[in-house]
C-alpha atoms as a PDB file:
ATOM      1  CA  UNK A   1     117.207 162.780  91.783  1.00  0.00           C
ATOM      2  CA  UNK A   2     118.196 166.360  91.875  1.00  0.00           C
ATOM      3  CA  UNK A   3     116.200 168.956  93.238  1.00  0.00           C
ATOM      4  CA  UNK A   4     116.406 172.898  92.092  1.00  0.00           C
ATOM      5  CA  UNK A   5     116.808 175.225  94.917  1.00  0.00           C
ATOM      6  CA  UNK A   6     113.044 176.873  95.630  1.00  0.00           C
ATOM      7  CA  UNK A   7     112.277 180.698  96.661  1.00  0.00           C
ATOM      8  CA  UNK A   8     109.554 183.466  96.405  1.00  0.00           C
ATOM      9  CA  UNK A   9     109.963 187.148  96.494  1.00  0.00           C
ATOM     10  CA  UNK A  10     107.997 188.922  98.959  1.00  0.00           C
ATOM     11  CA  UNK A  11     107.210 192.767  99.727  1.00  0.00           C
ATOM     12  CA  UNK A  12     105.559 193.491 103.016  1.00  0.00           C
ATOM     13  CA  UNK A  13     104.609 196.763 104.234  1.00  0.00           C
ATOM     14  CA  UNK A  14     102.643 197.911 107.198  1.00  0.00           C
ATOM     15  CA  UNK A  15     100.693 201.954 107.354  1.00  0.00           C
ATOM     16  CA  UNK A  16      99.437 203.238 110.267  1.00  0.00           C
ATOM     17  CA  UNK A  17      97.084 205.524 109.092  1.00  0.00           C
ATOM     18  CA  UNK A  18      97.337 207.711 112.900  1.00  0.00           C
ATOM     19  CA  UNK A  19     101.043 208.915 112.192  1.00  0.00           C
ATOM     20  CA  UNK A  20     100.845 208.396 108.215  1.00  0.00           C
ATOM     21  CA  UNK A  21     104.049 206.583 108.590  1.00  0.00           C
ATOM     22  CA  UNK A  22     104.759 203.024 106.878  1.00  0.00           C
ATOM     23  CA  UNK A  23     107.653 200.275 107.692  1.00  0.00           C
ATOM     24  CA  UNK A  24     108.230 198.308 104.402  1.00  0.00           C
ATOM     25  CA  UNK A  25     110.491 195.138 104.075  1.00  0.00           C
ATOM     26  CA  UNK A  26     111.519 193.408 100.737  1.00  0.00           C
ATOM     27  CA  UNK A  27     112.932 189.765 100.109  1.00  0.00           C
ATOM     28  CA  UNK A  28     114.066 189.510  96.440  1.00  0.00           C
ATOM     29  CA  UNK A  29     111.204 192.043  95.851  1.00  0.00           C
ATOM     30  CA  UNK A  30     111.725 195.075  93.322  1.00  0.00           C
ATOM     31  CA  UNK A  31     111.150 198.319  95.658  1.00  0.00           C
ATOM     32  CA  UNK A  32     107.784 200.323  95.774  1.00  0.00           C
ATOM     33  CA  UNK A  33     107.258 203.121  93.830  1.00  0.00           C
ATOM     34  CA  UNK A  34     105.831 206.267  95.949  1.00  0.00           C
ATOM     35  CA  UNK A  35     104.597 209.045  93.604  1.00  0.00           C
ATOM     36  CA  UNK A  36     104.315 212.379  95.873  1.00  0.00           C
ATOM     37  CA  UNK A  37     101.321 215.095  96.243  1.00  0.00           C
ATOM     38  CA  UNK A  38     103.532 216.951  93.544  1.00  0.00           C
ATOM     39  CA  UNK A  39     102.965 213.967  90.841  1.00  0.00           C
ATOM     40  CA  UNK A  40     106.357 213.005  91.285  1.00  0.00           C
ATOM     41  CA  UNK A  41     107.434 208.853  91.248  1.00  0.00           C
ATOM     42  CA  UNK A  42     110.390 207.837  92.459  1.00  0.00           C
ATOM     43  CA  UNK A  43     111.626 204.225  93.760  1.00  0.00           C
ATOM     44  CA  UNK A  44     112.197 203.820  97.900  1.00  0.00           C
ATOM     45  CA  UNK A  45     115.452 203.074  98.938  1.00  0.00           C
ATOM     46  CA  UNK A  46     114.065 200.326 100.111  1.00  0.00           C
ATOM     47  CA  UNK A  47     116.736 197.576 101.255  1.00  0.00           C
ATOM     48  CA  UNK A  48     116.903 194.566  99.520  1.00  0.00           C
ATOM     49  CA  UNK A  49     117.357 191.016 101.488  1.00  0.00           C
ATOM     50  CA  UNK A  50     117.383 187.674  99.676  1.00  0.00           C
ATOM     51  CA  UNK A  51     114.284 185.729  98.680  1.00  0.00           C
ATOM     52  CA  UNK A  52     112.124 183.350 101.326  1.00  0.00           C
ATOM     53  CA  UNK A  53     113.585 180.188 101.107  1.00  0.00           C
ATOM     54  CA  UNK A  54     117.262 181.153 100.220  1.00  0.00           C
ATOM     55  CA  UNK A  55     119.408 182.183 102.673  1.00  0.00           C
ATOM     56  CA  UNK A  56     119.036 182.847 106.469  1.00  0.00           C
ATOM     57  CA  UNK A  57     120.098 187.098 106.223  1.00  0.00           C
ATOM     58  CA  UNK A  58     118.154 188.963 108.589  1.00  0.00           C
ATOM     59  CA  UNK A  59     116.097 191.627 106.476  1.00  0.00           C
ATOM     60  CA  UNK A  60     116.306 195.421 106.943  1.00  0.00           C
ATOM     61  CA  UNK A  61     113.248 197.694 107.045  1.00  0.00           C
ATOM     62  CA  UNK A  62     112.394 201.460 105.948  1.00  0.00           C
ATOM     63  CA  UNK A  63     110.445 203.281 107.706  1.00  0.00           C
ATOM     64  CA  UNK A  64     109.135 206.408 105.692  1.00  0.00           C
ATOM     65  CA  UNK A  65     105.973 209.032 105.731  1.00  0.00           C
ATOM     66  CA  UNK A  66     103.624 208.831 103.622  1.00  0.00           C
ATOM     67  CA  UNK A  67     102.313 212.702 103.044  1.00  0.00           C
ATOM     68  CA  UNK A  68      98.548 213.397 102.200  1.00  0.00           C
ATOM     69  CA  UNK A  69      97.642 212.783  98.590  1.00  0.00           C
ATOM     70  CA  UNK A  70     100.222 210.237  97.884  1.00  0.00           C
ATOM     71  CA  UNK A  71      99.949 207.100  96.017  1.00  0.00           C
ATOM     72  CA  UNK A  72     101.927 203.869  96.337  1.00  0.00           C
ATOM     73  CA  UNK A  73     102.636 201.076  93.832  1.00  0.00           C
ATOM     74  CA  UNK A  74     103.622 197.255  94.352  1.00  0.00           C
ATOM     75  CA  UNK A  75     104.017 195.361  91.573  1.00  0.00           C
ATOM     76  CA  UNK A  76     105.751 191.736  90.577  1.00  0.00           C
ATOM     77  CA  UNK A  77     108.991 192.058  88.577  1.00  0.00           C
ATOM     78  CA  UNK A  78     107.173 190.811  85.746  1.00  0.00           C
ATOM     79  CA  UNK A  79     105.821 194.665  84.992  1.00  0.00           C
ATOM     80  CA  UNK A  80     109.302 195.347  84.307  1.00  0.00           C
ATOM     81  CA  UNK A  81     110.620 192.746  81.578  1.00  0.00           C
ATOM     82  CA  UNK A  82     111.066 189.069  80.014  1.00  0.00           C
ATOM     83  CA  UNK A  83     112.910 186.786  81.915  1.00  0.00           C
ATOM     84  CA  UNK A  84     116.041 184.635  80.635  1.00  0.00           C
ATOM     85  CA  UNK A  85     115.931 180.964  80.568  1.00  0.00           C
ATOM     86  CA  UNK A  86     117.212 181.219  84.267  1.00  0.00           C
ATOM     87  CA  UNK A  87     114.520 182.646  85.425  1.00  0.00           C
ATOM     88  CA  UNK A  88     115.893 186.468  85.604  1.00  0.00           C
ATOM     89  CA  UNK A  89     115.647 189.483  83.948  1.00  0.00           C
ATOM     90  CA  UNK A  90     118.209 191.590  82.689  1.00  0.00           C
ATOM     91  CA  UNK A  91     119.617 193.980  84.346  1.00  0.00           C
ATOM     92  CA  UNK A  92     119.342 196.536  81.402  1.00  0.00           C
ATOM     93  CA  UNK A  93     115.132 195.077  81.239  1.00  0.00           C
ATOM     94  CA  UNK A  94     114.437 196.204  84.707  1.00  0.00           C
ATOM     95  CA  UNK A  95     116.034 199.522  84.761  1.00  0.00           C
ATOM     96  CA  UNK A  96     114.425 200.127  81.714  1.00  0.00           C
ATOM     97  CA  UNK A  97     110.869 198.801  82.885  1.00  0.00           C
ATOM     98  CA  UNK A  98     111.435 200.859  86.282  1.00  0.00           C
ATOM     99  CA  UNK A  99     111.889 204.154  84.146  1.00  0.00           C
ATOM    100  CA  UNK A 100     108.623 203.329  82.009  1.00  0.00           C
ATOM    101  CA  UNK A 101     106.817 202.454  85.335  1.00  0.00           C
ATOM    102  CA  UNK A 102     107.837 206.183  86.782  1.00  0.00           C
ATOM    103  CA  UNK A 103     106.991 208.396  83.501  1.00  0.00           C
ATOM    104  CA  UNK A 104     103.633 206.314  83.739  1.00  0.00           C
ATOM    105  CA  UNK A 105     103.214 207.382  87.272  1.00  0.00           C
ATOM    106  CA  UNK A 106     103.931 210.805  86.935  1.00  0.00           C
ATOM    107  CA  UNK A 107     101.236 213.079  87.959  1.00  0.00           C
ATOM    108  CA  UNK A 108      98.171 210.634  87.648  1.00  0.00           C
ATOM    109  CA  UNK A 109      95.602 212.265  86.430  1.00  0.00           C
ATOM    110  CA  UNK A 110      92.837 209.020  86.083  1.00  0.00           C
ATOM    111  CA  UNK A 111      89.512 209.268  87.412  1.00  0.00           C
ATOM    112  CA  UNK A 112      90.050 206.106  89.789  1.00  0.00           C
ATOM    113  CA  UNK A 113      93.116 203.856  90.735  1.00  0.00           C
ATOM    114  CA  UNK A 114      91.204 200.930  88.566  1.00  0.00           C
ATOM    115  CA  UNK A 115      92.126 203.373  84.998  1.00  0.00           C
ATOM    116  CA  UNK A 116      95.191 204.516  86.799  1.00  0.00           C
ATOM    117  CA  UNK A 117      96.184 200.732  86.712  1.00  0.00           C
ATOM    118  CA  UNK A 118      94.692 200.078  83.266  1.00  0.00           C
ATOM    119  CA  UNK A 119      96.857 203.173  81.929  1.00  0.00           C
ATOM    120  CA  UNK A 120     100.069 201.772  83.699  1.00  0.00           C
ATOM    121  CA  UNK A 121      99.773 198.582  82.560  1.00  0.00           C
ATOM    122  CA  UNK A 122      99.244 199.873  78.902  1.00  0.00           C
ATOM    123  CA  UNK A 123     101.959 201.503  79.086  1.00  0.00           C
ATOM    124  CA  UNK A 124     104.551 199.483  80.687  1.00  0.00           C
ATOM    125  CA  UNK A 125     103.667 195.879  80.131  1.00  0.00           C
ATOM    126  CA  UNK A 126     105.833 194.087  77.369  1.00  0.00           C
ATOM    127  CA  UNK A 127     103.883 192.944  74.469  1.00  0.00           C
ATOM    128  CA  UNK A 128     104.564 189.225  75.182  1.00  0.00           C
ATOM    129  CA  UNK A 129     105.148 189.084  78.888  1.00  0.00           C
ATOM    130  CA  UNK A 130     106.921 186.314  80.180  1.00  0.00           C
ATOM    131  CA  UNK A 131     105.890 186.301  83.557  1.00  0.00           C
ATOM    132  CA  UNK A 132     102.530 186.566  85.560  1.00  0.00           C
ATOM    133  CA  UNK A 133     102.350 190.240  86.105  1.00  0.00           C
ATOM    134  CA  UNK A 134     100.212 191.761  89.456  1.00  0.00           C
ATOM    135  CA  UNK A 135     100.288 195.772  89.720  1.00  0.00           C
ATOM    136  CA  UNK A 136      99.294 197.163  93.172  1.00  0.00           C
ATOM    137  CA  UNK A 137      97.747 201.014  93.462  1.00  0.00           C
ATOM    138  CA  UNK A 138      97.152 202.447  97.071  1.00  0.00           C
ATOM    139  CA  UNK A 139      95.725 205.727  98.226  1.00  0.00           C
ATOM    140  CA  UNK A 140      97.385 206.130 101.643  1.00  0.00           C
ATOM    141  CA  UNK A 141      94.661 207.742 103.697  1.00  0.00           C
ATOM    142  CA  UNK A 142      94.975 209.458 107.258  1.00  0.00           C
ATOM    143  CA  UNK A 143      92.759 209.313 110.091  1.00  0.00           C
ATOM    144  CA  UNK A 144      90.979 211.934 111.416  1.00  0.00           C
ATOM    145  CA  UNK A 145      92.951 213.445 114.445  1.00  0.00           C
ATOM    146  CA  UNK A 146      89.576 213.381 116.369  1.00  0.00           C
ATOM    147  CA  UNK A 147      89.115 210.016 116.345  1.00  0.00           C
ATOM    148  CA  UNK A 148      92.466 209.068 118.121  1.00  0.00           C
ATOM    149  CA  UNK A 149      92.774 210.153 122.065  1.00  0.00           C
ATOM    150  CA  UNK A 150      95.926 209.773 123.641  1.00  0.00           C
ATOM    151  CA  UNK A 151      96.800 209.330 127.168  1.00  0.00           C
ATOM    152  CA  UNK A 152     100.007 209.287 129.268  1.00  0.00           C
ATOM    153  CA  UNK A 153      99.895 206.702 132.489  1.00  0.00           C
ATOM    154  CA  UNK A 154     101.541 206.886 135.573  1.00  0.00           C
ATOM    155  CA  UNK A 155     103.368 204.170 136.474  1.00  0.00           C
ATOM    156  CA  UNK A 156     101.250 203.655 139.701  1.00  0.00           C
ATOM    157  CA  UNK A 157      98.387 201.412 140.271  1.00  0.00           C
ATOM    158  CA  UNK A 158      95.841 204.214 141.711  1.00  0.00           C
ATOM    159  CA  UNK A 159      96.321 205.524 137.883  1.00  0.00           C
ATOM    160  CA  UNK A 160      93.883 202.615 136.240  1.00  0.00           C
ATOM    161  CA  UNK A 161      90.482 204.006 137.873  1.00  0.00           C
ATOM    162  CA  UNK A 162      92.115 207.567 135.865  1.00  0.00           C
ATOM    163  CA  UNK A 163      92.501 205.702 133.073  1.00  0.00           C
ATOM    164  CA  UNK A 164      88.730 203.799 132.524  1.00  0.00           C
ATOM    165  CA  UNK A 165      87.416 207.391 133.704  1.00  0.00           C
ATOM    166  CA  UNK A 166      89.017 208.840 130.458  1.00  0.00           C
ATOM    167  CA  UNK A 167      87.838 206.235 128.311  1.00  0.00           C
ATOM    168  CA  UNK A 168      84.763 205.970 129.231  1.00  0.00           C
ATOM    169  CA  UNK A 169      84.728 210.041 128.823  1.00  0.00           C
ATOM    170  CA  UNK A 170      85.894 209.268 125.237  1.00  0.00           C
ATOM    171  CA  UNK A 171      83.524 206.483 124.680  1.00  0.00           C
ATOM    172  CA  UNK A 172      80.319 209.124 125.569  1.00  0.00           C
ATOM    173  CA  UNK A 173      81.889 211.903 123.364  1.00  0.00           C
ATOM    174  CA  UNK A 174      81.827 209.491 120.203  1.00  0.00           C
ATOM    175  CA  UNK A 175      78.493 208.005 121.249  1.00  0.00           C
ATOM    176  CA  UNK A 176      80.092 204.879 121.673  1.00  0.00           C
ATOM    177  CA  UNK A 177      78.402 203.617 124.993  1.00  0.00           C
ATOM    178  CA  UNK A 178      77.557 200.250 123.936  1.00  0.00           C
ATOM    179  CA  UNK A 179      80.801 199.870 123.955  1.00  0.00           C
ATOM    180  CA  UNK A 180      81.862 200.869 127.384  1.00  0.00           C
ATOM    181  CA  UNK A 181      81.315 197.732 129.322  1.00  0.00           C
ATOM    182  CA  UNK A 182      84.130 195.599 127.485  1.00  0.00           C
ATOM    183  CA  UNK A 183      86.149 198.862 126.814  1.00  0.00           C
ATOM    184  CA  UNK A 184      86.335 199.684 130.204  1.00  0.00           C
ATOM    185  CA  UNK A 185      87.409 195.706 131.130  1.00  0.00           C
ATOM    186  CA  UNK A 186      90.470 196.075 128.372  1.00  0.00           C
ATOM    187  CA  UNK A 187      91.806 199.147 129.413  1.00  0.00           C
ATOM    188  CA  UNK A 188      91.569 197.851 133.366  1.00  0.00           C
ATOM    189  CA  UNK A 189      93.700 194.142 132.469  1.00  0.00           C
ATOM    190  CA  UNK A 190      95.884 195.840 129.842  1.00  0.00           C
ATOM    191  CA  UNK A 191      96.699 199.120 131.320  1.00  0.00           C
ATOM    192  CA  UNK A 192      96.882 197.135 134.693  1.00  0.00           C
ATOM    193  CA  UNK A 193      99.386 194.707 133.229  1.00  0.00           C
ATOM    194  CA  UNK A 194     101.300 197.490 132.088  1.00  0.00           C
ATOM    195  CA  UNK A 195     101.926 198.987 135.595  1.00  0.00           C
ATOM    196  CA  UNK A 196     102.469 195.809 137.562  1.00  0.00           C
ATOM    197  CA  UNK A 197     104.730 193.418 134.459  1.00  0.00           C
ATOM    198  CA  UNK A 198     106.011 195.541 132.528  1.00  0.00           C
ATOM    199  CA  UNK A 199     108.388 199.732 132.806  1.00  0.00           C
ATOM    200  CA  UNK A 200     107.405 203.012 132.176  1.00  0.00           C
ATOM    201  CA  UNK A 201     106.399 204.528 129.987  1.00  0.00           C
ATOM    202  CA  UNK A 202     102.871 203.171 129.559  1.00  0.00           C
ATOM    203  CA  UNK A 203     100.864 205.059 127.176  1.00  0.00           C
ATOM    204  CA  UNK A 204      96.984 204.652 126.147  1.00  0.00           C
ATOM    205  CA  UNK A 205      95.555 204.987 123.064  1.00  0.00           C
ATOM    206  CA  UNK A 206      91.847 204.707 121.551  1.00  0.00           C
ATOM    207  CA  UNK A 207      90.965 204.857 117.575  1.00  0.00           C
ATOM    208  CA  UNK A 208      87.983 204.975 116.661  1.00  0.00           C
ATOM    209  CA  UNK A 209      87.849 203.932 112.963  1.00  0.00           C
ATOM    210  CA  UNK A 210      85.681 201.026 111.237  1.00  0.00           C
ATOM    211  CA  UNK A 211      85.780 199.170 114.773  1.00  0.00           C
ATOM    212  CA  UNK A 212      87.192 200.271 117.676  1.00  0.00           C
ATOM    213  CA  UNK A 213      90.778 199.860 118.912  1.00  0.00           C
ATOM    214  CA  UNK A 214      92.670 200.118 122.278  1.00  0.00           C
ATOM    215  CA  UNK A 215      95.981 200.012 122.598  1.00  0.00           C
ATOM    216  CA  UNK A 216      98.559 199.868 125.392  1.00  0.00           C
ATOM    217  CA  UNK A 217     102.455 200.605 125.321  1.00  0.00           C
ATOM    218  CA  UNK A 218     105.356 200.138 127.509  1.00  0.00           C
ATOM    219  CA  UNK A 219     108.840 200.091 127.510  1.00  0.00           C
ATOM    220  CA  UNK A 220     109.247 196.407 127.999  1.00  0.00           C
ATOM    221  CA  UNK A 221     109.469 194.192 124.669  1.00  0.00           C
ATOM    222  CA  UNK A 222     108.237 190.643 126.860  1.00  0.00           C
ATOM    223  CA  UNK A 223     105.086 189.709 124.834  1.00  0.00           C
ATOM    224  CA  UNK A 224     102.122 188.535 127.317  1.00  0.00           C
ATOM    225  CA  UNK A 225     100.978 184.959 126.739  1.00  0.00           C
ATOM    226  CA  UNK A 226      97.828 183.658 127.192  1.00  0.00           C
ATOM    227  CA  UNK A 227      96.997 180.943 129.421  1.00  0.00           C
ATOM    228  CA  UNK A 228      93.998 179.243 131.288  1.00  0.00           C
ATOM    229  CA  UNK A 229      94.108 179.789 134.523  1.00  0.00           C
ATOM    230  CA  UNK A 230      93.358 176.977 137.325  1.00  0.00           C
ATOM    231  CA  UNK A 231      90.285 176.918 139.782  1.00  0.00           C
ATOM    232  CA  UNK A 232      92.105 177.646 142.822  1.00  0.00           C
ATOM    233  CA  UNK A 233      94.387 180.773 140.716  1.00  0.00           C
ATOM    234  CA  UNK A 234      93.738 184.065 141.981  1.00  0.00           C
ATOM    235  CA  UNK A 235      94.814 185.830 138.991  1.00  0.00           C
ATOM    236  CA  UNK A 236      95.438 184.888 134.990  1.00  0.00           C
ATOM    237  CA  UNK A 237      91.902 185.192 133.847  1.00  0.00           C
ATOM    238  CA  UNK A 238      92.610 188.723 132.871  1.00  0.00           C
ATOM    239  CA  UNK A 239      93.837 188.230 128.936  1.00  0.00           C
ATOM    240  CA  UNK A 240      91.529 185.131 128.106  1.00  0.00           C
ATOM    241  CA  UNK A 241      88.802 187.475 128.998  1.00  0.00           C
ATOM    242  CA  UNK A 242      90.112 190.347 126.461  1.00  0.00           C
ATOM    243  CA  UNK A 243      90.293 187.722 123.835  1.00  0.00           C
ATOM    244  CA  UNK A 244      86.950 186.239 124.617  1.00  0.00           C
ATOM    245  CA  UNK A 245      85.116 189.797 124.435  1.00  0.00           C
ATOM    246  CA  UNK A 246      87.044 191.220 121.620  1.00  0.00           C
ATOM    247  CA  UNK A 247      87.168 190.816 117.781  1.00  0.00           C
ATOM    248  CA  UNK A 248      90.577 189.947 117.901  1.00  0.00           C
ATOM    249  CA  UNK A 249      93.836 190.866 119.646  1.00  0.00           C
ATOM    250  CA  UNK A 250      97.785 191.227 119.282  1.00  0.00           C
ATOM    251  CA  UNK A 251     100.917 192.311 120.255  1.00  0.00           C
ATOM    252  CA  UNK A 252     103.867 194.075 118.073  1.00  0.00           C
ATOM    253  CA  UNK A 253     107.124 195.290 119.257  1.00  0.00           C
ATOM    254  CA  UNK A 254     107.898 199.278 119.045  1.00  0.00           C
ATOM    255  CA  UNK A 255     111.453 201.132 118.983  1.00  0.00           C
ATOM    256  CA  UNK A 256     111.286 201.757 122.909  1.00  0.00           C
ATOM    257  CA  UNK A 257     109.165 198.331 123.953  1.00  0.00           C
ATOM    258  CA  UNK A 258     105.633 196.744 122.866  1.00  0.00           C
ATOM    259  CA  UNK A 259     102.337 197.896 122.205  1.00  0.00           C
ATOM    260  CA  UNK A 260      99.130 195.406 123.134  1.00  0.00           C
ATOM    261  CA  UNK A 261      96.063 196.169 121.233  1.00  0.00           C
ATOM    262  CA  UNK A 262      92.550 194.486 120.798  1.00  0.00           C
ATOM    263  CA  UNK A 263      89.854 195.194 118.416  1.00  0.00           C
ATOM    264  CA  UNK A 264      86.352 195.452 118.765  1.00  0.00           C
ATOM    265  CA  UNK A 265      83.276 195.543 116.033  1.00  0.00           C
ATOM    266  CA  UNK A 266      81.310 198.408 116.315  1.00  0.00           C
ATOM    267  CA  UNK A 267      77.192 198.773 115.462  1.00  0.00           C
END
């Protein structure tokens, strides 16, 4: 019994609406399409890296802005053409469905993203498609700069009781007091952490968006792990208590080290 070889494209992208800034990754995937505050669509240069399942080549990432007013469109290579009895389109098919997926781009002018997609779709889709087809419209939006408040820590222990203090400061200037009591725990273990396991520079951040976010930087990339500490431990309690107060939690590595973050539900 003989078994074909088995893959799926994939595009991934991550926006952080604070900088405007947004790391994509593609395996197999055709690239995004960006279309400017001008009107203007153009592809990303985007670097391409084999699909999941075939090949072990460690993938390459962009990392571009995303200015005010722009728009951004996934799609499935399906959009673009018929496939051959192998499975692929031709290379003449894409580039020619990539084209008709740009002039119907340029300068959208639709009332919503919904009859932006409906207009795209009657323009570009082949008659007969092939494929399953998905199309992908998203309004990159930035976050108010006065929701975000930024603080560099010392790399001292005395600087955690300056660091609740601004905050909590923060917290009473959004009218977010409910919030202080776990807020004020977070930034103590994480910002604490920070200074005693990990190097300089630690930074401190709060958003306040939908919920509310704290987030803690350093320049080491070791990930914290979670554990239960025993009865007769004097420390370790720390992070199971974040992640028992909080909505949810991570960790992600930065250019310079990590950042830890937690989330919490607001109202």
């Amino acid at each position: 019994m003989t078994t074909g070889v088995v893959g799926a494209t994939c595009l991934y992208g991550v926006y952080d609406p604070v900088s405007r800034r947004c790391t994509l990754a593609r395996a197999g995937h055709p690239p995004p399409v960006v279309v400017g505050p001008d009107g203007t669509a153009a592809l990303l240069d985007l670097p391409a890296g084999p699909p999941l399942g075939l090949g072990g080549l460690p993938f390459e990432s962009l990392d571009t802005e995303l200015p005010e007013g722009s728009l951004l469109a996934l799609y499935t290579d399906g959009l673009l053409g018929s496939r051959d009895a192998d499975g692929e389109g031709s290379r003449t098919d894409i580039d020619d469905g990539i084209t008709r997926l740009c002039q119907a781009l340029d300068t959208p002018t639709a009332d919503s993203l919904d009859a932006l997609c409906d207009r795209v779709l009657g323009s570009v889709l082949p008659e007969r498609p092939t494929d399953d087809v998905a199309l992908l419209l998203v309004r990159p939006r930035a976050l108010d700069p006065g929701r975000i408040a930024t603080w560099d820590v010392a790399a001292d222990p005395s600087a955690v009781a300056e660091a609740r203090k601004n905050a909590l400061g923060r917290l009473d200037a959004w009218g977010l007091n409910d919030a202080a009591f776990v807020t004020e725990l977070v930034v103590s273990e994480l910002v604490t952490n920070a200074i005693r396991h990990a190097e300089p520079p630690v930074r401190l951040r709060l958003i306040h968006d939908e919920s509310l976010i704290c987030e803690v930087s350093d320049g080491s990339s070791t990930a914290p792990h979670m554990r239960r500490a025993r009865s007769f431990d004097e420390g370790g309690r720390g992070l199971l208590l974040v992640a028992q107060l909080t909505q949810r939690w991570g960790t992600r590595p930065t250019p310079t080290g990590k950042t830890i973050w937690t989330e919490q539900a607001l109202g």
